[in-house]
Each structure stands twice: as structure tokens, then as C-alpha cells.
C-alpha atoms as a PDB file:
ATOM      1  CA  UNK A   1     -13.425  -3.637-108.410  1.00  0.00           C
ATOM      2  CA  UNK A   2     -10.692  -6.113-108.116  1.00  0.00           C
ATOM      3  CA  UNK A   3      -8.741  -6.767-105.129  1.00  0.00           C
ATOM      4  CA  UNK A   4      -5.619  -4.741-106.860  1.00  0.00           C
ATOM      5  CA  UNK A   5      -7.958  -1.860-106.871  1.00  0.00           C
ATOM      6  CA  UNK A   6      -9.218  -2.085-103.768  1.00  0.00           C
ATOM      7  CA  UNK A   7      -5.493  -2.355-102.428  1.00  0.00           C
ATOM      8  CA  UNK A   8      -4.545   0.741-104.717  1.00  0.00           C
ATOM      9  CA  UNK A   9      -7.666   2.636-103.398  1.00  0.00           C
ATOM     10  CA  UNK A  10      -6.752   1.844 -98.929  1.00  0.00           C
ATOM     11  CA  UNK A  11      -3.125   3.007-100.334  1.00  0.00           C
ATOM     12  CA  UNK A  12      -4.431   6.416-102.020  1.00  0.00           C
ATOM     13  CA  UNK A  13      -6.706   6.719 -99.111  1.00  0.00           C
ATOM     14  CA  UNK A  14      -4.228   6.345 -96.122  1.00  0.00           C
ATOM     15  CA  UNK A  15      -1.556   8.792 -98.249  1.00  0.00           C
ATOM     16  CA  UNK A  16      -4.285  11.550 -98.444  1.00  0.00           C
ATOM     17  CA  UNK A  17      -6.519  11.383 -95.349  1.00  0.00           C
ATOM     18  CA  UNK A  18      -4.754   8.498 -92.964  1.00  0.00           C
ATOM     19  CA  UNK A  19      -1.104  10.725 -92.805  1.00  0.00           C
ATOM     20  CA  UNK A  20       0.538   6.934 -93.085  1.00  0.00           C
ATOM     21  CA  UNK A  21      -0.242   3.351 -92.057  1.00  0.00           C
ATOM     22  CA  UNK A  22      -0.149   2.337 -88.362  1.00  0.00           C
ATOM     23  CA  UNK A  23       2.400   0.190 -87.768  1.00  0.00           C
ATOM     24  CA  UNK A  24       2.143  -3.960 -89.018  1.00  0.00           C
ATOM     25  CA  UNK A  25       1.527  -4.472 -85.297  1.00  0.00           C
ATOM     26  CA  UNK A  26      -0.621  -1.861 -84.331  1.00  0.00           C
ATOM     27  CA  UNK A  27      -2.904  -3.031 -87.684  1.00  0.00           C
ATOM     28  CA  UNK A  28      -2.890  -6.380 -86.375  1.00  0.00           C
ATOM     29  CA  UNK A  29      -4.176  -5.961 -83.303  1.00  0.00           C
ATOM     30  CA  UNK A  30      -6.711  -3.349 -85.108  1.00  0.00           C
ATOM     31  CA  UNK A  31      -7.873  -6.193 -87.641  1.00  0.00           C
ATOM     32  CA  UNK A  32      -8.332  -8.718 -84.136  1.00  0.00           C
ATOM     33  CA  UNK A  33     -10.681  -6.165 -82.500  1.00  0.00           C
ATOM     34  CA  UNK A  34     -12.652  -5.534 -85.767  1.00  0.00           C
ATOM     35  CA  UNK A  35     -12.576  -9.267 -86.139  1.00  0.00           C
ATOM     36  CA  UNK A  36     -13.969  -9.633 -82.822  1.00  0.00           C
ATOM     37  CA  UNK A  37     -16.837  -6.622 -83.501  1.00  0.00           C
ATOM     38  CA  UNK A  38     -18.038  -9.151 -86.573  1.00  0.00           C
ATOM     39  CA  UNK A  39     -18.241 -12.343 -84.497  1.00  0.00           C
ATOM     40  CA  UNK A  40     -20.842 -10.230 -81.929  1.00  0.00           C
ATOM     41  CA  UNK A  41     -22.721  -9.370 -84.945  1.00  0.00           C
ATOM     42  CA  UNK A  42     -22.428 -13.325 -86.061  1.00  0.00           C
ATOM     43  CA  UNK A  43     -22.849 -14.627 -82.515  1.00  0.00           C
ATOM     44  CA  UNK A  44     -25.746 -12.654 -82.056  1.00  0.00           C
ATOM     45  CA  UNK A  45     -27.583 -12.839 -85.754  1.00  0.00           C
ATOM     46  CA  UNK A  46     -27.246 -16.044 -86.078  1.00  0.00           C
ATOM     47  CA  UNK A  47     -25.979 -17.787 -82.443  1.00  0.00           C
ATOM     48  CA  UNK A  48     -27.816 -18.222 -79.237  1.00  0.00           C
ATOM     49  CA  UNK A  49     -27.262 -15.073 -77.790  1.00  0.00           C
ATOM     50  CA  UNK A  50     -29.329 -11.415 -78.548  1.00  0.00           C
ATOM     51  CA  UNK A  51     -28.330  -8.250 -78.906  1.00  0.00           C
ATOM     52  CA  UNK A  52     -27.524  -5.734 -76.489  1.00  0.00           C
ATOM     53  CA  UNK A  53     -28.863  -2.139 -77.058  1.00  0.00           C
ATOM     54  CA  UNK A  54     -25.940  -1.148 -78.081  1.00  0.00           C
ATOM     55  CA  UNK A  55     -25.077  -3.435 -80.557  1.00  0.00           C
ATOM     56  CA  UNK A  56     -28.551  -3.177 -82.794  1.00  0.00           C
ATOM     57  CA  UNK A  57     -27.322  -0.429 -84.536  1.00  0.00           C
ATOM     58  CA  UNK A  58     -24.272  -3.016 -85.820  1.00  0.00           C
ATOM     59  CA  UNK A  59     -24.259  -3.372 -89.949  1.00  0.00           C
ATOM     60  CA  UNK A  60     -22.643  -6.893 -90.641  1.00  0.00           C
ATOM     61  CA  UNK A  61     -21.894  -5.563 -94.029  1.00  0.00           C
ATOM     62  CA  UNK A  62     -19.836  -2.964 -92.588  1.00  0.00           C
ATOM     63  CA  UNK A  63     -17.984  -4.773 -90.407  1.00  0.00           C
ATOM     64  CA  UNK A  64     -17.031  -7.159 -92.674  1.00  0.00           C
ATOM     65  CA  UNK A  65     -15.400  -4.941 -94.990  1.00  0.00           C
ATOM     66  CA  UNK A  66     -13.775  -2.833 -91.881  1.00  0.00           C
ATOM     67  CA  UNK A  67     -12.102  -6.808 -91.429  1.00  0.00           C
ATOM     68  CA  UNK A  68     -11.181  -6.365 -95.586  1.00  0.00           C
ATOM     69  CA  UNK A  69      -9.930  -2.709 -95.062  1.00  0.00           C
ATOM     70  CA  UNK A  70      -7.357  -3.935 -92.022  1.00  0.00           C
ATOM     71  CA  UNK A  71      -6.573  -6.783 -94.269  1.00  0.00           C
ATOM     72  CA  UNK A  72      -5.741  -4.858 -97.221  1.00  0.00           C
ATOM     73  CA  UNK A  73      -3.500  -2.486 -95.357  1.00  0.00           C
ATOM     74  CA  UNK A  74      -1.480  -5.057 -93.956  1.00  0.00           C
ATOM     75  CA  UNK A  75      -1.251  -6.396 -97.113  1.00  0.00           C
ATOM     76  CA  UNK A  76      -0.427  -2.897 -98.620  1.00  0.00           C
ATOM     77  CA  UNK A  77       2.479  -1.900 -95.623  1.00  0.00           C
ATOM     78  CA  UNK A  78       4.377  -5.486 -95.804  1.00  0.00           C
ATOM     79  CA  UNK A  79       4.253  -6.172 -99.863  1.00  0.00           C
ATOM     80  CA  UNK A  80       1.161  -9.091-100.131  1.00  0.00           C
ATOM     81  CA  UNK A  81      -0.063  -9.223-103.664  1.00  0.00           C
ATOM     82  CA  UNK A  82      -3.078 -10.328-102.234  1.00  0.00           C
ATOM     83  CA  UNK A  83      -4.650 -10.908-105.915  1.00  0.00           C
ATOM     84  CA  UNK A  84      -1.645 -13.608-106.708  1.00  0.00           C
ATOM     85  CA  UNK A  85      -1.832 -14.659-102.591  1.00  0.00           C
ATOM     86  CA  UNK A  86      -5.626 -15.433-103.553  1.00  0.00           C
ATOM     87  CA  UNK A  87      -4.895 -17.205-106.824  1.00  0.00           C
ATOM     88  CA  UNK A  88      -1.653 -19.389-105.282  1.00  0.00           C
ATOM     89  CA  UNK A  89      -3.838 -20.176-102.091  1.00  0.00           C
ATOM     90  CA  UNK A  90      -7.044 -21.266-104.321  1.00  0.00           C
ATOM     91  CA  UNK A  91      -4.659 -23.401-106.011  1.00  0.00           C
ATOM     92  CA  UNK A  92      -3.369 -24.863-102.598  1.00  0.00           C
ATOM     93  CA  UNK A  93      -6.660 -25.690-101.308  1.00  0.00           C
ATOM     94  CA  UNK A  94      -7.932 -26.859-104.755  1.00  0.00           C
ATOM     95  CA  UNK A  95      -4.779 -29.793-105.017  1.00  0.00           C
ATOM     96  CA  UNK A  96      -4.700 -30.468-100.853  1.00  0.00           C
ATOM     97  CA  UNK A  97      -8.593 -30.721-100.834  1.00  0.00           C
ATOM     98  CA  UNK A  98      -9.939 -32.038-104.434  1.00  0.00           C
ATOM     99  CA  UNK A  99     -11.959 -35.094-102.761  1.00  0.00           C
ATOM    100  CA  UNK A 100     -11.324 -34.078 -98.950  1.00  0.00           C
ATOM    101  CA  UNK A 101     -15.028 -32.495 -98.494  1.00  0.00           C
ATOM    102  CA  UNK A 102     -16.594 -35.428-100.701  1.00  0.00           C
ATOM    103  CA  UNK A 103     -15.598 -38.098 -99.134  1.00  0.00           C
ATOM    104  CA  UNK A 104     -16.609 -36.884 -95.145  1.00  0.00           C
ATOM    105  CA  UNK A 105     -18.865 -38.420 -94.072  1.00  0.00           C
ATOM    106  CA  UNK A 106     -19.808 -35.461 -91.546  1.00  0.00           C
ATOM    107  CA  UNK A 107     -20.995 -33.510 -94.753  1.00  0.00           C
ATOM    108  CA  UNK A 108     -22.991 -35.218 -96.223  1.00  0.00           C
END
């Protein structure tokens, strides 16, 4: 699936099931909570800290994509091409940061 698909498919979903899109807001607020649900997973898989009882039931799999499925509506409800926003910010990174990594000394 490419990411135009996957936009095309949280669009077709949202029109049929979802009634419309929660406001940009609303959605962005929804993407910091599910962002915060994935660092507990993160935290607690791979951090110091251990699960509570009701957190062991937690897929990281599925939390990361409920991050992607926020993303992609927001992307959907304010006009983000987010295959070309991908491809331009690739590019970005690629020019700013061609020897950046190399050459620190804290990586290697």
C-alpha cells in the first residue's frame, strides 16, 4: 500500500463509518494522546520502568499505526500530500545532513 492509498483508504473510511473528520484541533490533540499511549508502550518495553496491569494487554504495532491513522487524517482534512511531503522532506534531510551523522563523533 502506498501512503496515497492509505490516505485514500482513512478518507473512504471516515465518509462511510466516521460521519466526518473531527476538527484539525480536536485530531491534534487526538494524535498527542495516542502519541503519548506509544511512548508507555516504549517507556515500558524498552525503558526502566514495567508495566502496569493494565497496560500488558498494549500492542506496539497497534499503537503505532493509531499515531499513522491521526496523522493521515490531518493530513487528509488540511490538504498534505503526505507522499510528495515525504519525498521533499527526504530530500531536505538528505542535502542538510549528507556528512552530519558521519562526522559525530557521539556515533561512532
Amino acid at each position: 500500500m502506498t501512503i496515497q492509498e492509505a490516505q485514500n483508504q482513512v478518507d473512504e473510511w471516515i465518509k462511510t463509518y466516521g460521519v466526518r473528520y473531527f476538527s484539525e484541533l480536536t485530531n491534534m490533540a487526538i494524535l498527542t494522546e495516542e502519541v503519548g499511549e506509544l511512548a508507555r508502550i516504549i517507556a515500558r518495553t524498552y525503558g526502566d520502568q514495567s508495566f502496569k496491569k493494565e497496560d500488558q494487554e498494549k500492542n506496539l504495532a497497534d499503537e503505532i499505526a493509531d499515531v499513522f491513522w491521526v496523522i493521515l487524517c490531518l493530513a487528509n482534512q488540511t490538504g498534505v500530500n503526505l507522499t510528495l511531503a515525504f519525498e521533499n522532506n527526504m530530500r531536505k534531510k538528505t542535502e542538510r545532513d549528507i556528512d552530519r551523522h558521519r562526522n559525530n563523533d557521539k556515533l561512532k
